[in-house]
C-alpha atoms as a PDB file:
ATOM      1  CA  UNK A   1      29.887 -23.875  13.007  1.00  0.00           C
ATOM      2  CA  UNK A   2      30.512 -20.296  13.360  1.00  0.00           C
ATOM      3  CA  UNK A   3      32.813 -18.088  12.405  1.00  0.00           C
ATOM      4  CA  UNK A   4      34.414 -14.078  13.872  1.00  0.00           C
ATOM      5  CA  UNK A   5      34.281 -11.436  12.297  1.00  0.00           C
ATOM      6  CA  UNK A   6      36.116  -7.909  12.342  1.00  0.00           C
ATOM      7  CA  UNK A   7      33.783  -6.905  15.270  1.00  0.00           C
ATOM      8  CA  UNK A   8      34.015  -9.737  17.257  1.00  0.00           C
ATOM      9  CA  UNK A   9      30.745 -11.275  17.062  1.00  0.00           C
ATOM     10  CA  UNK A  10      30.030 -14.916  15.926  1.00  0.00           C
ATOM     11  CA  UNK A  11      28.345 -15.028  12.895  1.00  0.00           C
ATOM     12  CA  UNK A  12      27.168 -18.477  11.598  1.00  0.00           C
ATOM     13  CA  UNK A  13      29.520 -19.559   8.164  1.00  0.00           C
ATOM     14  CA  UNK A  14      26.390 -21.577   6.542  1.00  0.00           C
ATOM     15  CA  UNK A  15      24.543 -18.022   5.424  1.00  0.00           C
ATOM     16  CA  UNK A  16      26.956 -17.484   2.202  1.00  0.00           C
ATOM     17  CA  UNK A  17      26.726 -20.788   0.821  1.00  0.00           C
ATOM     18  CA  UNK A  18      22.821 -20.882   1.431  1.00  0.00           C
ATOM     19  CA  UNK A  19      22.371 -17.229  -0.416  1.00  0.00           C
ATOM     20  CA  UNK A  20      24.085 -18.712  -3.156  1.00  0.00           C
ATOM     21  CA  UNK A  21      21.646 -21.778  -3.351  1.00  0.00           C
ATOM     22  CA  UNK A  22      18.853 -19.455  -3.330  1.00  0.00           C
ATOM     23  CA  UNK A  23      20.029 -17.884  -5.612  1.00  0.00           C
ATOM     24  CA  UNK A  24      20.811 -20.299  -8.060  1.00  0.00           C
ATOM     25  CA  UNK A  25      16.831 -21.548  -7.363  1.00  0.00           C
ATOM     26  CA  UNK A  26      15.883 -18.232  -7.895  1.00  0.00           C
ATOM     27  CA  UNK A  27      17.939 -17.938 -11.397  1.00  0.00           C
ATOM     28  CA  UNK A  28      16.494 -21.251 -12.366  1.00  0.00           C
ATOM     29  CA  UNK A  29      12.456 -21.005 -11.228  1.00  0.00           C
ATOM     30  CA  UNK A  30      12.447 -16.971 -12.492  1.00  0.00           C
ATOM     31  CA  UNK A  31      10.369 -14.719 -10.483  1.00  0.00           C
ATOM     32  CA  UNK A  32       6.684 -14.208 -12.321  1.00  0.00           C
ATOM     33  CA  UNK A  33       5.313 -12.389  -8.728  1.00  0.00           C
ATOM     34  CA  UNK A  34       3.931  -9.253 -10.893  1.00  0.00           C
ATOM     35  CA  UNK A  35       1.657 -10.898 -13.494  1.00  0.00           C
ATOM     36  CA  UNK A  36      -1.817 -11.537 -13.033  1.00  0.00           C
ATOM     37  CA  UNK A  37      -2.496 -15.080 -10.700  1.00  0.00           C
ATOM     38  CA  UNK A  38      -4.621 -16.238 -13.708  1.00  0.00           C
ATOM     39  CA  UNK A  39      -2.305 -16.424 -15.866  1.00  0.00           C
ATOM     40  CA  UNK A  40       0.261 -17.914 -13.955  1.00  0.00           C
ATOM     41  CA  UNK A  41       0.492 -21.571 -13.898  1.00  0.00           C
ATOM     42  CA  UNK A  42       0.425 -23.468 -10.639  1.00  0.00           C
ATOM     43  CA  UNK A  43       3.792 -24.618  -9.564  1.00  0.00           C
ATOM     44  CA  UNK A  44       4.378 -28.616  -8.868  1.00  0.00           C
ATOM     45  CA  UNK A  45       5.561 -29.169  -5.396  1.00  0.00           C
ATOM     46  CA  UNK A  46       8.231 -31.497  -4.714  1.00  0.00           C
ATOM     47  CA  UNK A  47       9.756 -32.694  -1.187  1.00  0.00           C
ATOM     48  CA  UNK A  48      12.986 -31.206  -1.275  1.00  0.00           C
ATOM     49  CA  UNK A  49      16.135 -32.725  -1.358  1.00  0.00           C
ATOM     50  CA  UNK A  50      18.387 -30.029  -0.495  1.00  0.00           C
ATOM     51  CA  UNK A  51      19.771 -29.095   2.650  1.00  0.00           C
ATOM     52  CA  UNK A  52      17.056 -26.951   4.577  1.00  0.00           C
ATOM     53  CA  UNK A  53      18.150 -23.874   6.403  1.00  0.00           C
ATOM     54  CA  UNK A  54      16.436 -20.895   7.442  1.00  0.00           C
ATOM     55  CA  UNK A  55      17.384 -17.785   9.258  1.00  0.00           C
ATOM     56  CA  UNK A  56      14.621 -17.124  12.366  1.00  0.00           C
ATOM     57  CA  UNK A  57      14.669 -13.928  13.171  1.00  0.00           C
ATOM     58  CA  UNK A  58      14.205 -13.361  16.986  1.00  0.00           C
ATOM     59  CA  UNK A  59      12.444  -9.551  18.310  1.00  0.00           C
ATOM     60  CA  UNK A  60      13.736 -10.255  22.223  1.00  0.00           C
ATOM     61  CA  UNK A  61      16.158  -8.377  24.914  1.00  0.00           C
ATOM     62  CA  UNK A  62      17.952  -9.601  27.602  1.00  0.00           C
ATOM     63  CA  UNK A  63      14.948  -9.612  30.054  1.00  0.00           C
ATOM     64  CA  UNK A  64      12.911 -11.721  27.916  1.00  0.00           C
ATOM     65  CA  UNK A  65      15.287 -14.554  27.337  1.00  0.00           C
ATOM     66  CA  UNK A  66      13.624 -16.934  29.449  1.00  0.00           C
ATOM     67  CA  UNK A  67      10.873 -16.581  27.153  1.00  0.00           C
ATOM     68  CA  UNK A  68      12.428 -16.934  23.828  1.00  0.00           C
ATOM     69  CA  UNK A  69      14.172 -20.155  25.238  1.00  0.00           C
ATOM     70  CA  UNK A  70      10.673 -21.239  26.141  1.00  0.00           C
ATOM     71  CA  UNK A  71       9.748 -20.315  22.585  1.00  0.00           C
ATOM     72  CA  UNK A  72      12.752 -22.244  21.428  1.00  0.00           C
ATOM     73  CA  UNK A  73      11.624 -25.420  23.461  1.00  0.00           C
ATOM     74  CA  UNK A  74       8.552 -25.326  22.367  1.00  0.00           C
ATOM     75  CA  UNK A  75       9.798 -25.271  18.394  1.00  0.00           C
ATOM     76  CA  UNK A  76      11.849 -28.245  19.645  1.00  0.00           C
ATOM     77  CA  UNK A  77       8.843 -30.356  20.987  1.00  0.00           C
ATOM     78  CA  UNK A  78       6.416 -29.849  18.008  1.00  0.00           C
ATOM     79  CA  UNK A  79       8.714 -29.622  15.559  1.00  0.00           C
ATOM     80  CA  UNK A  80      11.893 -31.832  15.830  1.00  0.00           C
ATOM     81  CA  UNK A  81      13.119 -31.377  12.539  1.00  0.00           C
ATOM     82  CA  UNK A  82      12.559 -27.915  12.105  1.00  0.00           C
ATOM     83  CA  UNK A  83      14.662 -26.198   9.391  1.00  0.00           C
ATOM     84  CA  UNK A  84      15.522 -23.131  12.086  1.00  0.00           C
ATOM     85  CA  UNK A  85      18.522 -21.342  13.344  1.00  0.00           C
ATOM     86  CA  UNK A  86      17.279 -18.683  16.066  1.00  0.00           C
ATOM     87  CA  UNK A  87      19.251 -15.450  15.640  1.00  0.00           C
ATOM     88  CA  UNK A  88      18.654 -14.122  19.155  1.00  0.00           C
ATOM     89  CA  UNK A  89      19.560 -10.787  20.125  1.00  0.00           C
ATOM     90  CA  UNK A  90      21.135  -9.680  23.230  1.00  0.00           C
ATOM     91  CA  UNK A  91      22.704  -6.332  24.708  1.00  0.00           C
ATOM     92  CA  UNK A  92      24.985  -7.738  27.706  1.00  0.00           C
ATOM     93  CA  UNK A  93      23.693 -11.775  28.412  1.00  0.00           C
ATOM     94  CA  UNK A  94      23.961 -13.782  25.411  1.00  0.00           C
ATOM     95  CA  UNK A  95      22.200 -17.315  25.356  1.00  0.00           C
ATOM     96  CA  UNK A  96      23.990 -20.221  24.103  1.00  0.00           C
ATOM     97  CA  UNK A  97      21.962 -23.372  22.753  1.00  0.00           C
ATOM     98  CA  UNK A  98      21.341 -25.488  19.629  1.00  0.00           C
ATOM     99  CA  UNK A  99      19.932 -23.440  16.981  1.00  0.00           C
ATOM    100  CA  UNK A 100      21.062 -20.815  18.832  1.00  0.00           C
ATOM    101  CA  UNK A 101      22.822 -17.988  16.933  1.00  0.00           C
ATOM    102  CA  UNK A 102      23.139 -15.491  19.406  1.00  0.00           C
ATOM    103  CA  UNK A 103      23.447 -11.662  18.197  1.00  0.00           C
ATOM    104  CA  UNK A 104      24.640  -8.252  19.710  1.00  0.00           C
ATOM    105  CA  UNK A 105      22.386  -5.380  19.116  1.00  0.00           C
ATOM    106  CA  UNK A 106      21.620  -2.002  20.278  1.00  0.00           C
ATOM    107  CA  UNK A 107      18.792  -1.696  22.562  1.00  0.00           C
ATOM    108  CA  UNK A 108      16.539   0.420  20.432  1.00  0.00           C
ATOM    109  CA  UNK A 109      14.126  -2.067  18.973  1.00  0.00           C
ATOM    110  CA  UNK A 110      14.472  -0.768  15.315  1.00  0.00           C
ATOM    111  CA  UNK A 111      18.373  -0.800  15.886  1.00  0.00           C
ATOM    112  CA  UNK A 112      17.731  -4.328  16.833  1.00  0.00           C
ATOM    113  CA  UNK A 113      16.056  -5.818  13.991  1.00  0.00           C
ATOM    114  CA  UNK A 114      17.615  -3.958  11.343  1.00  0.00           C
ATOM    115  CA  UNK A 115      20.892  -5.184  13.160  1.00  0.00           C
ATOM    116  CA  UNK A 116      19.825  -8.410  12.698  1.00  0.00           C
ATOM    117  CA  UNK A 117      18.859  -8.005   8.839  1.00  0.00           C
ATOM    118  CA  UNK A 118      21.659  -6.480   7.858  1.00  0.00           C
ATOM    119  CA  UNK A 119      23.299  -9.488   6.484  1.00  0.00           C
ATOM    120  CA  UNK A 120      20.733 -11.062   4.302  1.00  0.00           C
ATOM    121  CA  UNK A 121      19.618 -10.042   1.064  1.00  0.00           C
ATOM    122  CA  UNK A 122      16.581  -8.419   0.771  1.00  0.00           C
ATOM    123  CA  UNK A 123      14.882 -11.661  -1.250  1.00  0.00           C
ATOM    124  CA  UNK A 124      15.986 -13.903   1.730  1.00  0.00           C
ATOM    125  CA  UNK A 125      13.404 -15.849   3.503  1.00  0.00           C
ATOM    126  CA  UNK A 126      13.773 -15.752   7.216  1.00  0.00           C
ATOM    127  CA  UNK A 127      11.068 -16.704   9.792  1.00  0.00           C
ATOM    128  CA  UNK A 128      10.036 -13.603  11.475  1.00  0.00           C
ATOM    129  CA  UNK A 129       9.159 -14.981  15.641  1.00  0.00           C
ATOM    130  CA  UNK A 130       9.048 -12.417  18.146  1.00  0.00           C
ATOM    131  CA  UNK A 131       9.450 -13.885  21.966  1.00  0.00           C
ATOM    132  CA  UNK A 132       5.964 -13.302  22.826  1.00  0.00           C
ATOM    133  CA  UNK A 133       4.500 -16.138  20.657  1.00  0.00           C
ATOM    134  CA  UNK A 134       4.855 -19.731  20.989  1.00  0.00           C
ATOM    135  CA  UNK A 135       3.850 -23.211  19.258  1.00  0.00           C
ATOM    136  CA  UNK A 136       1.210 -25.215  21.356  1.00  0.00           C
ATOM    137  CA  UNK A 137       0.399 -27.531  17.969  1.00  0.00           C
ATOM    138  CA  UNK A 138       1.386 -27.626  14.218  1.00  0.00           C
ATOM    139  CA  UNK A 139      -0.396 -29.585  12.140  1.00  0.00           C
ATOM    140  CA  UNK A 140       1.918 -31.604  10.409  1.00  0.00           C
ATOM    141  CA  UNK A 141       2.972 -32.910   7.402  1.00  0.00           C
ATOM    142  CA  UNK A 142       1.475 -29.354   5.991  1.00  0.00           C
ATOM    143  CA  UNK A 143       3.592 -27.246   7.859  1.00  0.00           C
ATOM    144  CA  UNK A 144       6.629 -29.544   6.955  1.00  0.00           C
ATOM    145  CA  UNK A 145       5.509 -29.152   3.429  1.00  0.00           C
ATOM    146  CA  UNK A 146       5.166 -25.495   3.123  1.00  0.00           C
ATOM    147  CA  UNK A 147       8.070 -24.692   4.994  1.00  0.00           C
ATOM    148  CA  UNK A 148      10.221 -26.981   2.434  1.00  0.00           C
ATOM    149  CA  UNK A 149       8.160 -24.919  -0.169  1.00  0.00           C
ATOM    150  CA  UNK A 150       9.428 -21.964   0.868  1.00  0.00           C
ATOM    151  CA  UNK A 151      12.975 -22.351   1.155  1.00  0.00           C
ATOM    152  CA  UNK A 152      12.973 -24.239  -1.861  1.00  0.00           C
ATOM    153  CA  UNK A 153      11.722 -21.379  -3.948  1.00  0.00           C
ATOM    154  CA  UNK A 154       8.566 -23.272  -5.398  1.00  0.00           C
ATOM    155  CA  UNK A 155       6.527 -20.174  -3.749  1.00  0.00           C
ATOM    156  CA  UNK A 156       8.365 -17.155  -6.200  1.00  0.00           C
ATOM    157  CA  UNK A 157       5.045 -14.909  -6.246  1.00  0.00           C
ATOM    158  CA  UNK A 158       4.994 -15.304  -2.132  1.00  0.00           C
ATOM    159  CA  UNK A 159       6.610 -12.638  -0.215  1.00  0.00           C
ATOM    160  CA  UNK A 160       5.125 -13.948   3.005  1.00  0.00           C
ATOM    161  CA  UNK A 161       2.962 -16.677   4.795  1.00  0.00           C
ATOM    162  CA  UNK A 162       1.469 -17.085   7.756  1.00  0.00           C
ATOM    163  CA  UNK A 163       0.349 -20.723   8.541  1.00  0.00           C
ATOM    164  CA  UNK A 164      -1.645 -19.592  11.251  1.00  0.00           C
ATOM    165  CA  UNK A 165      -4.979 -17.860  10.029  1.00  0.00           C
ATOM    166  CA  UNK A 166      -7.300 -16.345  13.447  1.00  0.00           C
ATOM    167  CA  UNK A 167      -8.170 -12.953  14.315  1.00  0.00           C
ATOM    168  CA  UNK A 168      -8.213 -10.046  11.786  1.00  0.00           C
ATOM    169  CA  UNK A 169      -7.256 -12.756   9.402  1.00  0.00           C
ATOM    170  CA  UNK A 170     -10.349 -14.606   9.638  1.00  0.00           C
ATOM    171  CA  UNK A 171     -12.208 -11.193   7.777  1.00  0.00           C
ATOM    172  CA  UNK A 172     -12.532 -10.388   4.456  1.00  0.00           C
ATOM    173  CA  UNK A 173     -11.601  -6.471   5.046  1.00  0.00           C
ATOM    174  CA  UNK A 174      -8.055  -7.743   5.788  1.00  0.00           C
ATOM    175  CA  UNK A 175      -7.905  -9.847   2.571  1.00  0.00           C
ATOM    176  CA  UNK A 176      -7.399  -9.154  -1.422  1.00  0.00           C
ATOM    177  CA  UNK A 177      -9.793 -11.544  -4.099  1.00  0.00           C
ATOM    178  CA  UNK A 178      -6.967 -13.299  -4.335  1.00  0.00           C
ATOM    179  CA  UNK A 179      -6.213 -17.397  -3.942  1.00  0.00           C
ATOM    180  CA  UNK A 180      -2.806 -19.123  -5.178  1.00  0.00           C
ATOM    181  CA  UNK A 181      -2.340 -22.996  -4.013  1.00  0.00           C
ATOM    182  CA  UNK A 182       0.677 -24.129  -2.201  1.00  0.00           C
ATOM    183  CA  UNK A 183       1.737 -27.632  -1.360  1.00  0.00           C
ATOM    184  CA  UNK A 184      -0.790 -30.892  -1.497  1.00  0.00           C
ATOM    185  CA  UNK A 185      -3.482 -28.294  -2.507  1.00  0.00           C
ATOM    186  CA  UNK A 186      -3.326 -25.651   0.597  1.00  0.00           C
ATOM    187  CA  UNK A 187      -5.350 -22.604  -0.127  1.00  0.00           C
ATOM    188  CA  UNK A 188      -3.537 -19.695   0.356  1.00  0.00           C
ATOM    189  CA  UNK A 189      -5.666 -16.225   0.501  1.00  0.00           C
ATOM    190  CA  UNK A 190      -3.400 -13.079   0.395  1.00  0.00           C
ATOM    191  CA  UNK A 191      -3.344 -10.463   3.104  1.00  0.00           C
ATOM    192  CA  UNK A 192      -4.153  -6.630   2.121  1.00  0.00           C
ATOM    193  CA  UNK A 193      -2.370  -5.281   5.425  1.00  0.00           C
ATOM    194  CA  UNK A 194       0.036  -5.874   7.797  1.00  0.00           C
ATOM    195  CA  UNK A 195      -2.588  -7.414  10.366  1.00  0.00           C
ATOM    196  CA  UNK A 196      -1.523 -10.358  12.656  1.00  0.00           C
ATOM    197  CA  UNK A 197       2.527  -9.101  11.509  1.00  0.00           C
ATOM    198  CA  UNK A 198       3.749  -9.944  15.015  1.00  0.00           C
ATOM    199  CA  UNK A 199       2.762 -13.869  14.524  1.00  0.00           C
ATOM    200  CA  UNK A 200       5.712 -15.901  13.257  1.00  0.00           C
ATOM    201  CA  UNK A 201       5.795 -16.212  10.222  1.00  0.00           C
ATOM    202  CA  UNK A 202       8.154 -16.880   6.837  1.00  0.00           C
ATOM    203  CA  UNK A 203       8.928 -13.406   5.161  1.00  0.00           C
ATOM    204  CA  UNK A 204      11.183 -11.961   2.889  1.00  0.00           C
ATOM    205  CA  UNK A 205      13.693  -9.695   4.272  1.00  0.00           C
ATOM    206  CA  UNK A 206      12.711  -6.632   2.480  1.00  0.00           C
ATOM    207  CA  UNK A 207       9.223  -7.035   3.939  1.00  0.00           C
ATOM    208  CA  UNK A 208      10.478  -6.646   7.733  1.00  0.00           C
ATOM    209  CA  UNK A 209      13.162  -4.253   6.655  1.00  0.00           C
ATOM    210  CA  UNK A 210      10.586  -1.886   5.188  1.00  0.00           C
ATOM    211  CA  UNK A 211       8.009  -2.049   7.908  1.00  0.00           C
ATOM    212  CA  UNK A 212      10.815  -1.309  10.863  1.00  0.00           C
ATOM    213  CA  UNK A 213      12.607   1.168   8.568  1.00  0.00           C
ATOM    214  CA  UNK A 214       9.559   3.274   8.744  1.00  0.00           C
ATOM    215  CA  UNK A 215       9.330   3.111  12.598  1.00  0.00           C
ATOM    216  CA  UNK A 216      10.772   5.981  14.379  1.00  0.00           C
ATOM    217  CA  UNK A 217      14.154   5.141  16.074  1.00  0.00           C
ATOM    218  CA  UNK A 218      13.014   5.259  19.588  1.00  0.00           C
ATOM    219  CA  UNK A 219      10.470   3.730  20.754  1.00  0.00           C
ATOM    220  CA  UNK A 220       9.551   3.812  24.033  1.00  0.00           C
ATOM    221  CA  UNK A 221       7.168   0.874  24.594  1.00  0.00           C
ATOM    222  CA  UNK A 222       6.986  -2.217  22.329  1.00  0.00           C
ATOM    223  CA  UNK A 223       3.139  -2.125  22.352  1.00  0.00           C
ATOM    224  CA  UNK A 224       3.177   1.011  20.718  1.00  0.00           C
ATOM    225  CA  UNK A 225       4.556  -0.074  17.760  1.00  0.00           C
ATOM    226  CA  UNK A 226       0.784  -1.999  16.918  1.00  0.00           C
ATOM    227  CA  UNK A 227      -0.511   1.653  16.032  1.00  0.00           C
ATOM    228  CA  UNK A 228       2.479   2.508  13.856  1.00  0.00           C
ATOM    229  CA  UNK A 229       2.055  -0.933  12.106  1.00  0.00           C
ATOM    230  CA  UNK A 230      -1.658   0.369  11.556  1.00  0.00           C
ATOM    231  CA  UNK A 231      -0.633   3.590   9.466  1.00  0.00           C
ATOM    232  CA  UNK A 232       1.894   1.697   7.229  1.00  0.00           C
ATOM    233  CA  UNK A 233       0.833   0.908   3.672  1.00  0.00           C
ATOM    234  CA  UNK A 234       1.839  -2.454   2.741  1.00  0.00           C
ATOM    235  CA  UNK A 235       3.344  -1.994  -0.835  1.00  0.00           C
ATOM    236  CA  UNK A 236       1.745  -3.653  -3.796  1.00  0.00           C
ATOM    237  CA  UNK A 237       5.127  -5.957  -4.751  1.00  0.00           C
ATOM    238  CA  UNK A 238       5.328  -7.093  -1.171  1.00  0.00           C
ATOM    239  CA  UNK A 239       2.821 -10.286  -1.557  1.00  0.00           C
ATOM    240  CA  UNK A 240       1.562 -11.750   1.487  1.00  0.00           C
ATOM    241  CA  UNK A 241      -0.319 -14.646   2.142  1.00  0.00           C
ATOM    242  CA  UNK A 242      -2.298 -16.522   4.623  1.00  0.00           C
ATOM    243  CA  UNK A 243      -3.183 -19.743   4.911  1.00  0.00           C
ATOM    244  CA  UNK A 244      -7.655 -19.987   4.236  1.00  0.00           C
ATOM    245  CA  UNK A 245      -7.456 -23.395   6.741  1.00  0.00           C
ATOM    246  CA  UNK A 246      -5.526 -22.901  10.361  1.00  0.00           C
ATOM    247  CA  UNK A 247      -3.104 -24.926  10.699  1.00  0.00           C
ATOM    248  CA  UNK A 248      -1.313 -23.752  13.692  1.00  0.00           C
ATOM    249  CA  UNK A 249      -1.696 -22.817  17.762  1.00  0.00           C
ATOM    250  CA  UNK A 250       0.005 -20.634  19.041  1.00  0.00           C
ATOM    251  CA  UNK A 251      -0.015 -19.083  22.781  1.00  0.00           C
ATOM    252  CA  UNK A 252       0.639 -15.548  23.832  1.00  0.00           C
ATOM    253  CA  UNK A 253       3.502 -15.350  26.481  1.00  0.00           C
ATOM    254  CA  UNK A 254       2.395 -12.333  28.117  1.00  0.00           C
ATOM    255  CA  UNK A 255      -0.479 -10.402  28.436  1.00  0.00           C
ATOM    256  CA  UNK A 256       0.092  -6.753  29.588  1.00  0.00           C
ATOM    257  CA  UNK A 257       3.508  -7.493  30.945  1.00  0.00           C
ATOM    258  CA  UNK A 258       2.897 -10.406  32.887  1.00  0.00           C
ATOM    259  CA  UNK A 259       3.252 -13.850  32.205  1.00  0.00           C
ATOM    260  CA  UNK A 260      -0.179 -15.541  30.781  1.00  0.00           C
ATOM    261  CA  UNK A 261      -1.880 -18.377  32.837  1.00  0.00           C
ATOM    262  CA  UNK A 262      -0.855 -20.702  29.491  1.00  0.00           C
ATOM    263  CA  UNK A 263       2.471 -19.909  29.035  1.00  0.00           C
ATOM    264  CA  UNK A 264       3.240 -20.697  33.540  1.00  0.00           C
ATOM    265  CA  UNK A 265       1.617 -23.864  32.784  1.00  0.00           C
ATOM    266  CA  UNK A 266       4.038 -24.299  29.901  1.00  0.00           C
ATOM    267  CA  UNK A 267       6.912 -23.244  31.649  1.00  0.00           C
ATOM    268  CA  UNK A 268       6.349 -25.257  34.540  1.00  0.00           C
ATOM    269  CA  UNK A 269       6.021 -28.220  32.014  1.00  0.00           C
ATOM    270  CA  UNK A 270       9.136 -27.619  30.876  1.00  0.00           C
ATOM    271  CA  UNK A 271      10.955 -27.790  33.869  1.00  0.00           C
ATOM    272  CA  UNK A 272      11.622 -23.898  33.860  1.00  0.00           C
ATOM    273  CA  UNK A 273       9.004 -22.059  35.962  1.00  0.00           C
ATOM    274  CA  UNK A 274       8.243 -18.342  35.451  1.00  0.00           C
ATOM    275  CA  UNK A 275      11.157 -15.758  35.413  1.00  0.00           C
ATOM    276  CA  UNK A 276      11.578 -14.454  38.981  1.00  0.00           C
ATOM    277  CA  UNK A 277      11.707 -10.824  37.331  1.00  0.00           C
ATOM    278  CA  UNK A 278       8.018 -11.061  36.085  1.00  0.00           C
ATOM    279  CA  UNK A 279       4.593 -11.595  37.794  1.00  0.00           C
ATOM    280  CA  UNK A 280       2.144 -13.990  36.366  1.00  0.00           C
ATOM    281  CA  UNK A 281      -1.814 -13.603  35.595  1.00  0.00           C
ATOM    282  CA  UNK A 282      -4.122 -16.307  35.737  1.00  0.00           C
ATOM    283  CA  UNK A 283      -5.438 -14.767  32.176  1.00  0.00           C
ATOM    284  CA  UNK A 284      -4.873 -17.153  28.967  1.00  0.00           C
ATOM    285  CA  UNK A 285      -4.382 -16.175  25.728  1.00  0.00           C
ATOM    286  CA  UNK A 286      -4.088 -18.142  22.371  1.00  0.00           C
ATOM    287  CA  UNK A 287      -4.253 -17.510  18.608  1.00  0.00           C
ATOM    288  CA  UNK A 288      -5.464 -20.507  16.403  1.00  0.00           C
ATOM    289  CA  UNK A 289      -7.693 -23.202  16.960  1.00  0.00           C
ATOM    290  CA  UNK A 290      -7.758 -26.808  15.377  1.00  0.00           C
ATOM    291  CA  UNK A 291     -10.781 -28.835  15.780  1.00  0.00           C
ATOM    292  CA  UNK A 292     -10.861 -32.567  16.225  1.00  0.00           C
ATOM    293  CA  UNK A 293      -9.889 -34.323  13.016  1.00  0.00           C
ATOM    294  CA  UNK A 294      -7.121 -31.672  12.402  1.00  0.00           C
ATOM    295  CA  UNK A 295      -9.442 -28.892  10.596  1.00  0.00           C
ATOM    296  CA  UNK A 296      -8.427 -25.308  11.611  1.00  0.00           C
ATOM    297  CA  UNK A 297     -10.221 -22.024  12.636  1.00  0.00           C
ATOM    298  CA  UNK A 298      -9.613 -18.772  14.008  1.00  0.00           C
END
């Protein structure tokens, strides 16, 4: 259901009454983030039994649409019962769907996403999933699991997690001496830098808002915004964490501009074929591996 508001945009109704639940979690767990992780007891997971809602917040424009509906699909096929609601920006074409909140924005890319913060509380979790990403596999229950962990607040010392560990995260110059557990015993090694940010991920508001508030407010080319992310110092409170096992896949939409060989093939799978308004290369691109058995690597 959504409601209007003064500016005319349609604004989903569920976000008060959800703030108010995390709130009350919050209130009731208490927040121990800054002590030492040895002295802070491990937390007992429990499947949750309240309702499960998060925020995802979508970095797209109107030309890439066709993508983040891909994304979307995709989300949809490996992950029925996800827990999201896609706030998707747009500047003249909105997109209508299930799980579909669309949102007008600026076109600046920090107008954007600070556009589409500026409603949640800084300690909100959202899901942070830009259109250039999207889920080939998920290992499940244990994405199920820490997903429920998250909005359910058993994760207080967490500012962020990334359930898909490959690249820079797979070396130890990108990671603290640091482990904390998370749900049915996943290890969960936290991050010294903002490396692999653009992979979707759960974060706390304040994390994205600080990271784009620092960005200058134009920005002429999205890929320049990897070198910026490179001279920002991730604060001490902001606590992020990656998984130490893969469980994810993920695909790169485009490579350079054009449409990767995997995501066509995806596309085409799906019954929507690549955008007429961008070429595609026969070069692939994916982040994540899982081996037979369900055991992940970089």
């Amino acid at each position: 259901m959504t409601g209007r508001n003064a500016g005319g945009d349609e604004r989903p109704r569920w976000r008060g009454p959800l703030q108010r639940w995390f709130g009350a979690v919050r209130r009731q767990l208490g927040r121990a983030g800054n002590s030492p992780a040895h002295e802070q007891a491990e937390p007992r997971f429990q499947r949750s039994t309240a309702p499960v809602a998060v925020p995802a917040i979508v970095l797209t424009c109107d030309r890439y649409h066709p993508l983040t509906e891909h994304m979307i699909m995709r989300y949809d096929a490996e992950w029925p019962s996800h827990p999201f609601t896609f706030h998707v920006p747009y500047q003249e074409q909105r997109i209508e769907g299930t799980h579909i909140a669309p949102r007008q924005t600026p076109k600046a890319i920090r107008a954007t996403v600070l556009e589409l913060l500026a409603e949640f509380d800084s300690e909100a979790w959202v899901y942070w999933c830009i259109d250039d990403k999207y889920p080939i596999r998920l290992l499940q229950p244990s994405v199920t699991q820490i997903a429920e962990a998250v909005v359910a607040e058993q994760l207080p010392w967490a500012d962020g997690l990334i359930f898909c560990r490959c690249r820079k995260l797979l070396l130890s110059a990108h990671l603290r001496d640091e482990t904390r557990k998370g749900p049915n015993g996943v290890v969960l090694l936290r991050r010294k830098d903002y490396s692999q940010f653009w992979i979707h991920q759960f974060l706390r508001v304040k994390v994205i808002r600080h990271v784009f508030q620092q960005f200058p407010e134009s920005i002429p080319q999205a890929k320049g915004m990897d070198a910026m992310l490179s001279r920002i110092k991730l604060p001490d409170d902001h606590r992020l964490y990656v998984v130490e096992t893969n469980l994810a896949v993920f695909g790169e939409s485009t490579i350079r501009g054009r449409v990767s060989g995997n995501c066509a093939a995806s596309l085409r799978s799906h019954g929507l074929g690549v955008p007429p308004a961008f070429e595609e290369t026969d070069a692939r691109s994916f982040m994540g591996t899982i081996e037979a058995g369900g055991r992940g690597s970089g």
